[in-house]
C-alpha atoms as a PDB file:
ATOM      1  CA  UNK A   1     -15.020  27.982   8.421  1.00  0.00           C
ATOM      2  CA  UNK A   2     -15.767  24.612   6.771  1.00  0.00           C
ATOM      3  CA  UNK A   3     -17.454  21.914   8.976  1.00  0.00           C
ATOM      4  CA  UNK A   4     -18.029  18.420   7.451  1.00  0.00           C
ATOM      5  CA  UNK A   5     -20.363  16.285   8.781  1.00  0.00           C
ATOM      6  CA  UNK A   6     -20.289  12.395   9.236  1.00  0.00           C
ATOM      7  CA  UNK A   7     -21.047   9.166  11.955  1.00  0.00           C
ATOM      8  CA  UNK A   8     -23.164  12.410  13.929  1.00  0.00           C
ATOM      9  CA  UNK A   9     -20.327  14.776  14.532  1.00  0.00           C
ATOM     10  CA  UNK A  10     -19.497  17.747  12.913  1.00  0.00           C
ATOM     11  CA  UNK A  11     -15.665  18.474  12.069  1.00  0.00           C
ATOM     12  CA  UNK A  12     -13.548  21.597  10.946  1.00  0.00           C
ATOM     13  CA  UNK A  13     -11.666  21.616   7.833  1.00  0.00           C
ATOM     14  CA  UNK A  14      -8.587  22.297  10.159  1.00  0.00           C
ATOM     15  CA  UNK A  15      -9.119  19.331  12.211  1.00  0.00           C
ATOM     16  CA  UNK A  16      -8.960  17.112   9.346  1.00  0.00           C
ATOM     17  CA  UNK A  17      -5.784  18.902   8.195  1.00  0.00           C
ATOM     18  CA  UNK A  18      -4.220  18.248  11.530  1.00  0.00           C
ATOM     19  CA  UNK A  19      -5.524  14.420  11.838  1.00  0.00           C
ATOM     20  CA  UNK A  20      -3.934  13.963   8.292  1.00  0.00           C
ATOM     21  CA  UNK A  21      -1.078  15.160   9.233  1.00  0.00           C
ATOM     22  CA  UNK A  22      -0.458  13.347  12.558  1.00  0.00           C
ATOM     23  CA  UNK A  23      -1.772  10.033  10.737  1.00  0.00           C
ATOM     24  CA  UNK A  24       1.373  10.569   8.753  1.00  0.00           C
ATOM     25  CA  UNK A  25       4.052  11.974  10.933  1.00  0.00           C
ATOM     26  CA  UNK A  26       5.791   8.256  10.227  1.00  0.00           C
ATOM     27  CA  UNK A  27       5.044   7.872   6.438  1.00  0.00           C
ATOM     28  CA  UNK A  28       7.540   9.034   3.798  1.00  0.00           C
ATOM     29  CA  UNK A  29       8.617   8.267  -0.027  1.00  0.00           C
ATOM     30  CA  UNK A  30      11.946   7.429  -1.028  1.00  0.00           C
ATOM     31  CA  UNK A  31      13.251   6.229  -4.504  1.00  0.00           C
ATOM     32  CA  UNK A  32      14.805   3.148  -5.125  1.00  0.00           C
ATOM     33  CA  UNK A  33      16.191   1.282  -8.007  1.00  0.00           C
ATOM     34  CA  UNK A  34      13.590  -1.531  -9.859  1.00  0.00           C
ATOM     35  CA  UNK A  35      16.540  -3.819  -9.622  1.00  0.00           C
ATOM     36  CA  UNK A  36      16.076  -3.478  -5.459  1.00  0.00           C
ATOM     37  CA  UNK A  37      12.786  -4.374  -5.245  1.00  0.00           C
ATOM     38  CA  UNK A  38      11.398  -8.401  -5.214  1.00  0.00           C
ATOM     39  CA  UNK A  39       8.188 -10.059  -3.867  1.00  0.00           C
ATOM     40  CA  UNK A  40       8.296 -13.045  -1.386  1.00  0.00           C
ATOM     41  CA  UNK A  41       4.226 -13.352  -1.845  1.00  0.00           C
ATOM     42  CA  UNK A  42       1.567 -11.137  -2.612  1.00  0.00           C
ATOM     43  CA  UNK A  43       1.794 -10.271   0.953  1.00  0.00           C
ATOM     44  CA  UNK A  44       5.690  -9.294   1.342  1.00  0.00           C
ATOM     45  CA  UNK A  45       7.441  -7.095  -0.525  1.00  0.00           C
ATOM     46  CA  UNK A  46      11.771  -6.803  -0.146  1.00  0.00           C
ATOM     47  CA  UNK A  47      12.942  -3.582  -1.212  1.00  0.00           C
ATOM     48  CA  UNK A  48      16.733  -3.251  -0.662  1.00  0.00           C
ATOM     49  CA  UNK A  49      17.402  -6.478   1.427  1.00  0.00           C
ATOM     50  CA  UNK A  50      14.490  -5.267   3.631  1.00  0.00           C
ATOM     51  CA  UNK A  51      11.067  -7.151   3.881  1.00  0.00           C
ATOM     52  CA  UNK A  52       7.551  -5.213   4.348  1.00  0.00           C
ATOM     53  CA  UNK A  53       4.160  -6.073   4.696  1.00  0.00           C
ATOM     54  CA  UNK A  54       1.702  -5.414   2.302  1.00  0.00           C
ATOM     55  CA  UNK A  55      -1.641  -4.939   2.611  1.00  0.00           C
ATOM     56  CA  UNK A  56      -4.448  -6.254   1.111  1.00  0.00           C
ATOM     57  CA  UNK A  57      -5.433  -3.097  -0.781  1.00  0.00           C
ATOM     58  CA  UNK A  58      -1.763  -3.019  -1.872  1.00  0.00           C
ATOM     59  CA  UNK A  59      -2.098  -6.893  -3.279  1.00  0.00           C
ATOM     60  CA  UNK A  60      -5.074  -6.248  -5.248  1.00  0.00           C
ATOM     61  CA  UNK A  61      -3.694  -3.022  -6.886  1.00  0.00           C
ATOM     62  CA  UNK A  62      -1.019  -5.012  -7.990  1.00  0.00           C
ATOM     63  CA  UNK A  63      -2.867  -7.873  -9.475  1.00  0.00           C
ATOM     64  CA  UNK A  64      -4.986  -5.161 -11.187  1.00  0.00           C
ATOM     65  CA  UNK A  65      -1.938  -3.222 -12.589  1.00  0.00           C
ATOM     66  CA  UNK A  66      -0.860  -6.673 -13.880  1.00  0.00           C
ATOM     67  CA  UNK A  67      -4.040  -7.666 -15.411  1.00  0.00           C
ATOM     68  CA  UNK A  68      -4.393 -10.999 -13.832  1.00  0.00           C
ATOM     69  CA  UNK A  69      -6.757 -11.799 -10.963  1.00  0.00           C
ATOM     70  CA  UNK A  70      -5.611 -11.450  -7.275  1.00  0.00           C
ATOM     71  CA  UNK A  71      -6.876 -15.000  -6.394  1.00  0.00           C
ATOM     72  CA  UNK A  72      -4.529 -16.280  -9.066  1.00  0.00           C
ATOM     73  CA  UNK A  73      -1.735 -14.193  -8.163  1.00  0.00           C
ATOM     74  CA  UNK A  74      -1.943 -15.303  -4.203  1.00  0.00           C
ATOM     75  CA  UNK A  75      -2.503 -19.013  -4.793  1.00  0.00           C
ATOM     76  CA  UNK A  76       0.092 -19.601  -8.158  1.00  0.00           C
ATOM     77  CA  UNK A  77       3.313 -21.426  -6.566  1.00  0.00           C
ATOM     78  CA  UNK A  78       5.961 -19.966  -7.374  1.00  0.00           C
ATOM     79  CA  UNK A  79       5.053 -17.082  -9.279  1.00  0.00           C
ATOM     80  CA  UNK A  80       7.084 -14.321  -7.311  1.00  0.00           C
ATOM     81  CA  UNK A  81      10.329 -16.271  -7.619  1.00  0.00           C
ATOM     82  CA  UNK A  82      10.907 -15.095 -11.470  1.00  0.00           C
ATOM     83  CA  UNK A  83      11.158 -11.661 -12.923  1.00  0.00           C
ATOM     84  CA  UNK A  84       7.563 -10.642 -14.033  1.00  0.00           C
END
């Protein structure tokens, strides 16, 4: 048996497993075409006529796949309404 140990409590390798697993009962992949997918802002995304938040995290490894800076990618007016 594995036990990890953090914030004082010790933990099974199994519990982890099973916290894992019910932190993503809800989450799932799916494929889409490129041609489906558009950003309002750095903070919604619409893939296939339906909008979704994203988070910050999610902002920033955009701007960083890009190569330009997430503060210049939030604040740039219009930036998300052509094709980049």
């Amino acid at each position: 048996m594995v036990k990890f140990s953090g914030a004082g409590s010790l933990t099974t390798l199994g519990e982890v497993i099973d916290k894992v697993e019910n932190m993503s009962e809800h989450c799932w992949d799916s494929l889409c075409n490129q041609s489906d997918i558009s950003f309002e802002h750095l903070e919604r995304i619409n893939i296939a006529g339906t909008s979704h938040y994203l988070r910050p995290v999610a902002g920033r490894a955009i701007s960083a796949r890009l190569g330009v800076p997430y503060h210049y990618l939030r604040n740039a007016p219009g930036i998300f309404s052509r094709k980049i």
